[in-house]
N, C-alpha and C. Protein backbone atom coordinates (compact mmCIF):
# COMPACT_ATOMS: atom_id res chain seq x y z
N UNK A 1 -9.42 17.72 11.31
CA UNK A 1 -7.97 17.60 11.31
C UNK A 1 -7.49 17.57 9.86
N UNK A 2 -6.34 18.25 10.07
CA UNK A 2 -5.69 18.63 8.23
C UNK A 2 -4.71 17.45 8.57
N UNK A 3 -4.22 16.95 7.03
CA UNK A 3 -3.15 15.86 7.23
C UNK A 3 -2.33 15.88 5.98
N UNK A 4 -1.41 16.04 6.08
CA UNK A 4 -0.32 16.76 4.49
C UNK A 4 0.43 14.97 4.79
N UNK A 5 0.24 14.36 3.82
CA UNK A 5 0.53 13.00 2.99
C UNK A 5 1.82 13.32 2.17
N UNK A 6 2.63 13.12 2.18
CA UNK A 6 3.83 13.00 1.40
C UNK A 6 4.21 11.70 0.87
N UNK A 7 3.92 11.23 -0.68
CA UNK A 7 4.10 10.05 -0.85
C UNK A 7 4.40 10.07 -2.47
N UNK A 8 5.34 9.40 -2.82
CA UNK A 8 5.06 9.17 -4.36
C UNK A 8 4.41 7.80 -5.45
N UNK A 9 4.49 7.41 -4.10
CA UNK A 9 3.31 5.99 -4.90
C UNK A 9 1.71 6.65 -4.78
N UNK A 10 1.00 6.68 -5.62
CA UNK A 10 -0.16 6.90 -5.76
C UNK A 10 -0.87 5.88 -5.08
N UNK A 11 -0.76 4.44 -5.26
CA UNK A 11 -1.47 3.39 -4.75
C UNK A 11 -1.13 3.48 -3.34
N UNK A 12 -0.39 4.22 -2.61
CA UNK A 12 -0.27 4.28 -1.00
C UNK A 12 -1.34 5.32 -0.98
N UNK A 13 -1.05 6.50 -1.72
CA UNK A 13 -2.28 7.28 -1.72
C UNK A 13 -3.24 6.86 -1.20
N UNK A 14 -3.59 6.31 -2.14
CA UNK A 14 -5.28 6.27 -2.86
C UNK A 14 -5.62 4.56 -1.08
N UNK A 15 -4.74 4.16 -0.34
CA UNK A 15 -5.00 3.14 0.17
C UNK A 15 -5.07 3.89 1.70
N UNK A 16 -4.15 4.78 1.40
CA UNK A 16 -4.74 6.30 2.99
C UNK A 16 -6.10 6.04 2.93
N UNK A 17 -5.68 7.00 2.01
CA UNK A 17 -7.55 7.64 1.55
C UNK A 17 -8.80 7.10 1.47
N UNK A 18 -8.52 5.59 1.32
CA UNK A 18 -9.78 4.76 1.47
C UNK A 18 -9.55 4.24 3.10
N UNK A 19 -8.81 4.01 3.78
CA UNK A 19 -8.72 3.56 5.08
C UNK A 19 -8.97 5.14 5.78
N UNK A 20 -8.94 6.10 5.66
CA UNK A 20 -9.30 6.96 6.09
C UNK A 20 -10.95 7.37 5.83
N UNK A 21 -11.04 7.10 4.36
CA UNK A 21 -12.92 6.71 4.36
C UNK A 21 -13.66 6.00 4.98
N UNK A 22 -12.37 4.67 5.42
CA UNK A 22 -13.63 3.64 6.00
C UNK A 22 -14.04 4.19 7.65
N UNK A 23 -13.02 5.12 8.05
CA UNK A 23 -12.79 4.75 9.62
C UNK A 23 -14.08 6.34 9.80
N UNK A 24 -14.11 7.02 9.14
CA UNK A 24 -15.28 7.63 9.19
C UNK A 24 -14.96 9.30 9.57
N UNK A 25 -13.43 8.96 9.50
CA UNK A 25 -13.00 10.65 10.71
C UNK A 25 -13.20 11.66 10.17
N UNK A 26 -13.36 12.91 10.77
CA UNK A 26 -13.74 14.08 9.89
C UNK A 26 -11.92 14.95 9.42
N UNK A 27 -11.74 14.06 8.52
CA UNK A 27 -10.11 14.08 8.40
C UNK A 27 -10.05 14.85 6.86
N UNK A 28 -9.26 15.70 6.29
CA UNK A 28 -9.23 16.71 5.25
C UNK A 28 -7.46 15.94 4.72
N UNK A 29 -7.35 15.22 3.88
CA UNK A 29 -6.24 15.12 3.07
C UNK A 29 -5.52 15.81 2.47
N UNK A 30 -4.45 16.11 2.28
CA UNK A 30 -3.37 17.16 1.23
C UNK A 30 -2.61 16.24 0.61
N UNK A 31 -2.01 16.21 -0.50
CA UNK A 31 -1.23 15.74 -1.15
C UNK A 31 -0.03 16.37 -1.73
N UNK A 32 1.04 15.26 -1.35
CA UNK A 32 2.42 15.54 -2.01
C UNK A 32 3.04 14.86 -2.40
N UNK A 33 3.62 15.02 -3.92
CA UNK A 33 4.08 13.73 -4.55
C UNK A 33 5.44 13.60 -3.85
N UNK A 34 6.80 14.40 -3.23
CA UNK A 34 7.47 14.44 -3.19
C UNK A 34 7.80 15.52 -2.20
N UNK A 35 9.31 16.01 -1.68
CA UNK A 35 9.62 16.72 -0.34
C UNK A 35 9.53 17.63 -1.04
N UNK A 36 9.65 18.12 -2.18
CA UNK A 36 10.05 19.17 -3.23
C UNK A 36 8.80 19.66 -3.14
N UNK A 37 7.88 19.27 -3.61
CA UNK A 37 6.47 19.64 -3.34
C UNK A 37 5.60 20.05 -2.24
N UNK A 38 5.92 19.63 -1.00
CA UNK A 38 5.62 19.78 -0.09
C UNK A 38 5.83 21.22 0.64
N UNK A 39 7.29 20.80 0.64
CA UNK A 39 7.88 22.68 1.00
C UNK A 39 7.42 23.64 0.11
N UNK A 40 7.05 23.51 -1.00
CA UNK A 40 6.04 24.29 -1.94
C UNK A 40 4.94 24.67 -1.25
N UNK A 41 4.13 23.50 -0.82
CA UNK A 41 3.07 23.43 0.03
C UNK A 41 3.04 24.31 1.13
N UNK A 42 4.07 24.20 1.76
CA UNK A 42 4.37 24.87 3.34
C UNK A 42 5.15 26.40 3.37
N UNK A 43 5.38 26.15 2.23
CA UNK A 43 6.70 27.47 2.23
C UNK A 43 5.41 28.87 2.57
N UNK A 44 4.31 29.29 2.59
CA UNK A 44 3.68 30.24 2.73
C UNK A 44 3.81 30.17 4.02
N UNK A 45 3.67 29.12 4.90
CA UNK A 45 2.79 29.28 6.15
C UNK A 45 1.76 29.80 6.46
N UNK A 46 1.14 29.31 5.24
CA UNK A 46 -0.30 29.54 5.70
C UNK A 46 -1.11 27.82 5.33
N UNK A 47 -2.04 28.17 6.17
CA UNK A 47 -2.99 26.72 6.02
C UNK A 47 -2.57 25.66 6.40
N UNK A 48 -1.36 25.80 7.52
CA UNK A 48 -0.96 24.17 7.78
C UNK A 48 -1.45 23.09 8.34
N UNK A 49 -0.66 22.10 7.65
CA UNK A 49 -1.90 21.05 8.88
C UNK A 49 -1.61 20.67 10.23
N UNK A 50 -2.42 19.94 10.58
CA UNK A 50 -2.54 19.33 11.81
C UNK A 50 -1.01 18.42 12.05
N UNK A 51 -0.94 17.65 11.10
CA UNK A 51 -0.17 16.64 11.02
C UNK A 51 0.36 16.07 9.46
N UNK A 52 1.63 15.34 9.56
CA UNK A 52 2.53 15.09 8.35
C UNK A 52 2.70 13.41 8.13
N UNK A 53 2.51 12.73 7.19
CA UNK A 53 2.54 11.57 7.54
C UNK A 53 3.73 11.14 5.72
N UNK A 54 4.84 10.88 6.22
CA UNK A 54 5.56 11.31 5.23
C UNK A 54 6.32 9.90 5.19
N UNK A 55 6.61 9.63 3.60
CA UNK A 55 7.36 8.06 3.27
C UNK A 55 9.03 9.01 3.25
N UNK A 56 9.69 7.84 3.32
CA UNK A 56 11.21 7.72 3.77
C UNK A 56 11.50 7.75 1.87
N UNK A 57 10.88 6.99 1.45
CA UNK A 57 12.15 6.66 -0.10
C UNK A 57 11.13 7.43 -1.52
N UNK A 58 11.71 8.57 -1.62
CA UNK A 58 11.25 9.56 -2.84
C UNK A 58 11.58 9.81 -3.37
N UNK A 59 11.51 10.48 -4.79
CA UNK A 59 12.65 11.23 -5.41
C UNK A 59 12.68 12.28 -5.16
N UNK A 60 13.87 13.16 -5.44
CA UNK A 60 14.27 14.56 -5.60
C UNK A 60 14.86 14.64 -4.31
N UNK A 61 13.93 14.61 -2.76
CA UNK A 61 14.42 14.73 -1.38
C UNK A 61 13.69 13.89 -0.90
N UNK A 62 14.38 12.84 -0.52
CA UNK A 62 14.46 12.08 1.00
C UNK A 62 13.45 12.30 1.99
N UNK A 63 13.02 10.90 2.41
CA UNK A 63 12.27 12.04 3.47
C UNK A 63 13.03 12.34 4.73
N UNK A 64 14.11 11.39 5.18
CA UNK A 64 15.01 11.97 5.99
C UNK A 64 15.41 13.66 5.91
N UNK A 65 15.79 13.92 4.16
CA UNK A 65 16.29 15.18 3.86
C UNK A 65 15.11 16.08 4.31
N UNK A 66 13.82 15.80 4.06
CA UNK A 66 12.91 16.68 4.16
C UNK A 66 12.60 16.95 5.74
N UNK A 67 12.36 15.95 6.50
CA UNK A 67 12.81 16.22 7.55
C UNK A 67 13.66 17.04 8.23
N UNK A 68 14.89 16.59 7.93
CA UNK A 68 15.79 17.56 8.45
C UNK A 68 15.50 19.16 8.00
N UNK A 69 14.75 19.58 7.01
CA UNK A 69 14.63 20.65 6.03
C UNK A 69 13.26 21.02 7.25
N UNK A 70 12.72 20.71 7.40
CA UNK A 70 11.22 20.93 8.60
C UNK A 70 11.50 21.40 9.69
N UNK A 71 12.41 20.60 10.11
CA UNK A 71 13.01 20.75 11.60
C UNK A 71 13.90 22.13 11.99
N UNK A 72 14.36 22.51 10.92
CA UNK A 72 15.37 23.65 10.16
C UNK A 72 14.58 24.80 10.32
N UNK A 73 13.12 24.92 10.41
CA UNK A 73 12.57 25.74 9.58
C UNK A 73 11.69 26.35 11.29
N UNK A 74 11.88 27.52 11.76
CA UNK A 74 11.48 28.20 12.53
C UNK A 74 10.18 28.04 13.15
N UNK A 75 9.19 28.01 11.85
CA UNK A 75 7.60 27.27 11.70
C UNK A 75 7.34 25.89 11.56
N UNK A 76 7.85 25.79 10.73
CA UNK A 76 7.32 24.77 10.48
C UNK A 76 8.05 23.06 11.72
N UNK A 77 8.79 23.56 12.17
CA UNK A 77 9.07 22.54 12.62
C UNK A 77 8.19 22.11 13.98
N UNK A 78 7.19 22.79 14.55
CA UNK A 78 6.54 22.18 15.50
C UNK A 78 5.27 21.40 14.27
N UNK A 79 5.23 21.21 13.33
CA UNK A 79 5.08 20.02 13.09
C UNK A 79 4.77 19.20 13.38
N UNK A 80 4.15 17.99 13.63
CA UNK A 80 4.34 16.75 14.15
C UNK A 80 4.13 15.60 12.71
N UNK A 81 5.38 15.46 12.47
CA UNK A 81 6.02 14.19 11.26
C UNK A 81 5.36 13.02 11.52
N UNK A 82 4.87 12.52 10.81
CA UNK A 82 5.04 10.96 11.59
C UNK A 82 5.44 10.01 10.16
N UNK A 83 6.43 9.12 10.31
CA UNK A 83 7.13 8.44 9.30
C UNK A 83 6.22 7.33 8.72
N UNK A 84 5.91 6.92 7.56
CA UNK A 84 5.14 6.25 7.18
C UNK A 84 5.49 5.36 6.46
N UNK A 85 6.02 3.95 6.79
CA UNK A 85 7.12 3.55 5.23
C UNK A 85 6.82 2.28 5.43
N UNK A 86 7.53 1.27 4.20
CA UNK A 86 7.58 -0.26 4.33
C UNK A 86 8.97 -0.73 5.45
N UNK A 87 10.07 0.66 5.69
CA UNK A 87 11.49 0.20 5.70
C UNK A 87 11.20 0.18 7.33
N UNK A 88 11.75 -1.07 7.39
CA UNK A 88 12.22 -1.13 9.28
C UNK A 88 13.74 -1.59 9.44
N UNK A 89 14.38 -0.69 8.42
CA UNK A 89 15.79 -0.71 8.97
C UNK A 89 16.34 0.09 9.88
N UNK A 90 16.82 -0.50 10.65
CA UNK A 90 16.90 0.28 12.36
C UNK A 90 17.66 1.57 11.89
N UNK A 91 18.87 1.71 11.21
CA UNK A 91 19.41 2.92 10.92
C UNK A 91 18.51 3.90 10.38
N UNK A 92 17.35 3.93 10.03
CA UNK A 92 16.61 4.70 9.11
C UNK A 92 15.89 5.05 10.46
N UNK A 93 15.18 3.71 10.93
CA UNK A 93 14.55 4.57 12.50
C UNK A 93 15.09 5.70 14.06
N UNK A 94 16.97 4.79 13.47
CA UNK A 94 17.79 6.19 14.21
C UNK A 94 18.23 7.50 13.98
N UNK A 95 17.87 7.69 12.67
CA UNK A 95 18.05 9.01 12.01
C UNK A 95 17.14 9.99 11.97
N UNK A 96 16.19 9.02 11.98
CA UNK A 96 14.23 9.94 12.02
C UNK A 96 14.38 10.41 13.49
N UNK A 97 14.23 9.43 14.07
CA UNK A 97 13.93 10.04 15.88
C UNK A 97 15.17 10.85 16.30
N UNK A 98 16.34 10.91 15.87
CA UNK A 98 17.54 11.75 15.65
C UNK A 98 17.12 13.10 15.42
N UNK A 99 16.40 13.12 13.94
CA UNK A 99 15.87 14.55 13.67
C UNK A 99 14.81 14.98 14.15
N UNK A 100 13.95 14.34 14.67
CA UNK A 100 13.32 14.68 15.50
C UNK A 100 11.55 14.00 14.60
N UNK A 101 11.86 13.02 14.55
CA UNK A 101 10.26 12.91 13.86
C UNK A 101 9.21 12.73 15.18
N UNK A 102 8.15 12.73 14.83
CA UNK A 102 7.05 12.45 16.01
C UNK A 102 6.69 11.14 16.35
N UNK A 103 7.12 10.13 15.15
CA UNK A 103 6.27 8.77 15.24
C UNK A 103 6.83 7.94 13.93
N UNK A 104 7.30 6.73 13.82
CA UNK A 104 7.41 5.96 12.60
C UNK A 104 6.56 4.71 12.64
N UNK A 105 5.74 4.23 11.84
CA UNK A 105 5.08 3.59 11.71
C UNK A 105 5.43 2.75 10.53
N UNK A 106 5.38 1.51 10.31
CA UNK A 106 5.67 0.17 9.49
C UNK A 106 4.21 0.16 9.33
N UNK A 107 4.46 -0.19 7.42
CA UNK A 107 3.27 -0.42 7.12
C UNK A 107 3.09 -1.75 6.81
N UNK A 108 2.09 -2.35 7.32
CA UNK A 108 1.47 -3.94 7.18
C UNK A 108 0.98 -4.38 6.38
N UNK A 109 1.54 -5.22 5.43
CA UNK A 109 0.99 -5.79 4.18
C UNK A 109 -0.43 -6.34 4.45
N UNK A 110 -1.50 -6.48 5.12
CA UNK A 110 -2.71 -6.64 5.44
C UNK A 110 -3.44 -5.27 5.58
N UNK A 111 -4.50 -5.20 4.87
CA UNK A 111 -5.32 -4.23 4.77
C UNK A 111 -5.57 -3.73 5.98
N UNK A 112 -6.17 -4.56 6.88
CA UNK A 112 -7.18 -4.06 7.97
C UNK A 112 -6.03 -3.91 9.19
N UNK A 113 -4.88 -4.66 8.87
CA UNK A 113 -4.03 -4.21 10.09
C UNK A 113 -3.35 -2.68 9.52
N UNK A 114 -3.82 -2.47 8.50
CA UNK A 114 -3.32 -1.07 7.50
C UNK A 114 -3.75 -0.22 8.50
N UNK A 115 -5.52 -0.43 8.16
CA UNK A 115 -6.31 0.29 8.83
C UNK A 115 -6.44 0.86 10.42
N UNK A 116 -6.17 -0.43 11.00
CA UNK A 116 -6.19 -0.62 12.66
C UNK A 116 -4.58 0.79 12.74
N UNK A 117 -3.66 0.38 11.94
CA UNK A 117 -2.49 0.93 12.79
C UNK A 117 -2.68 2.62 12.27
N UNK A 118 -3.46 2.92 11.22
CA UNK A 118 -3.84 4.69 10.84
C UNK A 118 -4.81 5.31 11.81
N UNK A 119 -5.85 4.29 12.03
CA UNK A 119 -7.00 4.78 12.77
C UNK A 119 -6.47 5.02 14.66
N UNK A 120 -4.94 4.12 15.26
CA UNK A 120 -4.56 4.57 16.05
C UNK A 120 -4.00 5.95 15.75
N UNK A 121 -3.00 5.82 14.96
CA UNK A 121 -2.40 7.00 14.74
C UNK A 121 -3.10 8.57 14.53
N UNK A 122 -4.28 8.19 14.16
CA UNK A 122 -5.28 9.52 13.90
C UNK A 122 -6.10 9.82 15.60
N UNK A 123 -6.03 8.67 15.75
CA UNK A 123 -6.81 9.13 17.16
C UNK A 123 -5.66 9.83 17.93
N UNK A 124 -4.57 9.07 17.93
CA UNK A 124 -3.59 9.52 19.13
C UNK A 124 -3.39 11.41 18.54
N UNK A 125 -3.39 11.48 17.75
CA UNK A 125 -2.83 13.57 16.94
C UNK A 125 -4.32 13.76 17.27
N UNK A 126 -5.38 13.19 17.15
CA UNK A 126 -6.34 14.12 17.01
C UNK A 126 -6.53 14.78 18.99
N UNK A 127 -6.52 14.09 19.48
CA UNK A 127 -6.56 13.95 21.25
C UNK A 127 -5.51 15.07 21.65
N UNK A 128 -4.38 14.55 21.12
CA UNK A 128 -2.55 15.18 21.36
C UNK A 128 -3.51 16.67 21.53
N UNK A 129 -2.47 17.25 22.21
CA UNK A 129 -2.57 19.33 22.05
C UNK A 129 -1.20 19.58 21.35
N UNK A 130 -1.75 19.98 19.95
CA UNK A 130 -0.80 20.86 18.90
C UNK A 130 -0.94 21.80 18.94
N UNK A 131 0.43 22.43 18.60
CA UNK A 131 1.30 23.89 18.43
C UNK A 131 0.59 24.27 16.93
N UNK A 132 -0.22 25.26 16.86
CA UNK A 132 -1.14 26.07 16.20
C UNK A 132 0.59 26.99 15.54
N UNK A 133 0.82 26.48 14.65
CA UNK A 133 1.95 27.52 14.02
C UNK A 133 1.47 28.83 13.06
């Protein structure tokens, strides 16, 4: 499974990436510092991934904005987003599932409940049947 990371904290990075080491999956990372970058990433349509696991507060574009910019997009929008953030402000969770995200997830200041709530989330996309764009 491919997984395009959209994040501009490095230390969320790098805390995927080791909770994704520990859990053992045969999981392939992409990186994006930002929405700007990403659509860089995607704009070929080629090589996409499996799945998007994208933070809400970035610079340049939003991830709301980027979202909406995905959803927009002929290809790319079967997609499956899934929101990845510290924010559980309900307006932010009505705007995502508005545009159509796949999943928002609150991240848990405890490591292993870090872990527990990625290693669901990877099982549930890896099982799911995705739209091969």
């Amino acid at each position: 499974m491919k997984i395009l990371v959209i994040e501009d904290d490095q230390i969320e990075v790098m805390k995927l990436k080791r909770a994704v080491d520990k859990l053992a999956l045969d999981i392939t990372l992409l990186e994006a510092k930002n929405g700007e970058e990403a659509l860089n990433l995607l704009s070929s349509h080629q090589s996409l991934p499996d799945l998007i696991f994208l933070d809400l507060n970035m610079p340049k574009i939003s991830g709301i904005e980027f979202l909406t910019i995905l959803k927009n997009d002929e290809v790319l929008r079967y997609l499956p987003t899934v929101i990845l953030t510290t924010s559980n402000n309900r307006k932010d969770v009505l705007e995502c599932y508005k545009v159509g995200v796949a999943g928002y997830i609150l991240k848990p200041l405890k490591y292993d409940q870090y872990v527990d709530k990625i290693h669901k989330a990877l099982l549930y996309w890896s099982e799911n049947e995705l739209i091969k764009v």
